[in-house]
Protein backbone atom coordinates (compact mmCIF):
# COMPACT_ATOMS: atom_id res chain seq x y z
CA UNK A 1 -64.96 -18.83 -52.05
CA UNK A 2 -63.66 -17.73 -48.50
CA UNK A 3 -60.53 -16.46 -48.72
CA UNK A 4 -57.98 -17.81 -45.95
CA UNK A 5 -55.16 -15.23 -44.43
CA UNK A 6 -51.96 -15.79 -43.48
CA UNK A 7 -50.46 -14.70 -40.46
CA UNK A 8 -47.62 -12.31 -41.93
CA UNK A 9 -44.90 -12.05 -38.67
CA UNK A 10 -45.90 -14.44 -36.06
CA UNK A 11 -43.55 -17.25 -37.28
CA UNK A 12 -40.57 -14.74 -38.04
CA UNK A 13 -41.34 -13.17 -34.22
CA UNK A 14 -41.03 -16.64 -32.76
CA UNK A 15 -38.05 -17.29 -34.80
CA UNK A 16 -36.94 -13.98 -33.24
CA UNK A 17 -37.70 -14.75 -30.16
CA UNK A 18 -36.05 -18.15 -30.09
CA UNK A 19 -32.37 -16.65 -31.37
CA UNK A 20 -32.58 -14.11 -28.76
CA UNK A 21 -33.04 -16.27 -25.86
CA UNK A 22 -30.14 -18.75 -27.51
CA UNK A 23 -28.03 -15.40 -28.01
CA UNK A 24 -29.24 -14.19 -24.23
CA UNK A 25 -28.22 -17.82 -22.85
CA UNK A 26 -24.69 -18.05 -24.61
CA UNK A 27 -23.81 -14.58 -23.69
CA UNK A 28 -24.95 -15.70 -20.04
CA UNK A 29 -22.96 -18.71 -20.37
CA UNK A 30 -19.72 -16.89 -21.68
CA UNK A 31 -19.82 -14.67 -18.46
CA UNK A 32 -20.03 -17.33 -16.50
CA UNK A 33 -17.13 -19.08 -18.30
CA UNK A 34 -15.32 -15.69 -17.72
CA UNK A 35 -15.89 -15.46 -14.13
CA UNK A 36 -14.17 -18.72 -13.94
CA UNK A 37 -10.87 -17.40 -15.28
CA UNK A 38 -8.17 -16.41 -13.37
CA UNK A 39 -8.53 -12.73 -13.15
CA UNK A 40 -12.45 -13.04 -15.01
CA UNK A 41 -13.86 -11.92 -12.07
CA UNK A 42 -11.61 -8.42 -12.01
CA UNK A 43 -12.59 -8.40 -15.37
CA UNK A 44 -16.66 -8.79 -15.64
CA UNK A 45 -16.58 -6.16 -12.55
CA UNK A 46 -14.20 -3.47 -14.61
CA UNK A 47 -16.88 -4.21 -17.24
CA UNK A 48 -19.46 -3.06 -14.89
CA UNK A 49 -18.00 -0.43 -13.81
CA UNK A 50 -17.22 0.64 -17.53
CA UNK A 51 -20.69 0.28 -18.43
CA UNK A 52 -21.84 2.81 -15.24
CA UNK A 53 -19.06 5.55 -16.28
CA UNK A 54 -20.38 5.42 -19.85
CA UNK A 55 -23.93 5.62 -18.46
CA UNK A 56 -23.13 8.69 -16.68
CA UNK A 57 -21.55 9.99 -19.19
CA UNK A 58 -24.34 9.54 -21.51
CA UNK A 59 -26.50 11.72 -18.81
CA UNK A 60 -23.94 14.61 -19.23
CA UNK A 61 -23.97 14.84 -22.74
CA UNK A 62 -27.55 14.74 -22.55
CA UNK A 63 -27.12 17.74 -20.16
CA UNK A 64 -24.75 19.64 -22.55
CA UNK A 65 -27.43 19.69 -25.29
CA UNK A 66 -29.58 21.40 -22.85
CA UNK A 67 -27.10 23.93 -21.99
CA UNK A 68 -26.38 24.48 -25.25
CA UNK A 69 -29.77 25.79 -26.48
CA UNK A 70 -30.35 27.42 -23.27
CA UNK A 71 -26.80 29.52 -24.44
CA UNK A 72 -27.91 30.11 -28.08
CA UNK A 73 -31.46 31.21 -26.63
CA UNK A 74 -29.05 33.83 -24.65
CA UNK A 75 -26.88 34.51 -27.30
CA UNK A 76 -29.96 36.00 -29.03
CA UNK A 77 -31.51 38.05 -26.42
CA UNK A 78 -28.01 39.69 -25.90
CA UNK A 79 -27.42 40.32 -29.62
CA UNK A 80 -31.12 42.05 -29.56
CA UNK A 81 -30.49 44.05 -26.92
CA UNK A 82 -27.13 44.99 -28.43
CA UNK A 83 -29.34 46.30 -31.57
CA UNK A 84 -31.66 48.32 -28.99
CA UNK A 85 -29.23 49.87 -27.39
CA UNK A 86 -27.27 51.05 -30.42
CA UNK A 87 -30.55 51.99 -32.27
CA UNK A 88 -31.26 54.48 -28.69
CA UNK A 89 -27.63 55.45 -28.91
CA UNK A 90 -27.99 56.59 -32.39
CA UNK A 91 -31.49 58.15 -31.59
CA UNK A 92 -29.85 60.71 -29.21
């Protein structure tokens, strides 16, 4: 007797699919709404700009972890060199 498989997913993608393009088309719709507002528009564009501070900001934190291991990498190098040079010091 064949055995028959079931798709496992492809129904729950679809449903997927289908609440993010209702959740995509009420959060376009709400904007819009916004916009309309007295003020909305001053609004939706401080938004915006929000949105491109934190966006930079993000790219300077990512920065800082950089910097950070490039100072512990130094840290060590200067604490070895401390133990070399006290190790000759001691030799003399």
């Amino acid at each position: 007797m064949p055995q028959t498989t079931k798709p496992t997913g492809s129904s729950s993608g679809a449903g997927e699919k289908d609440f993010m393009a209702r959740l995509t088309d009420a959060g376009e719709e709400a904007l819009q709404r916004l916009t309309e507002l007295p003020g909305g528009q001053k609004a939706v564009t401080a938004f915006n700009d929000l949105r491109t501070r934190v966006d930079d900001l993000t790219k300077k934190v990512r920065g800082i972890d950089a910097l950070e291991t490039r100072v512990a990498k130094l840290e060590k190098d200067v604490a070895a060199l401390k133990k070399s040079s006290k190790s000759h010091a001691a030799g003399d």
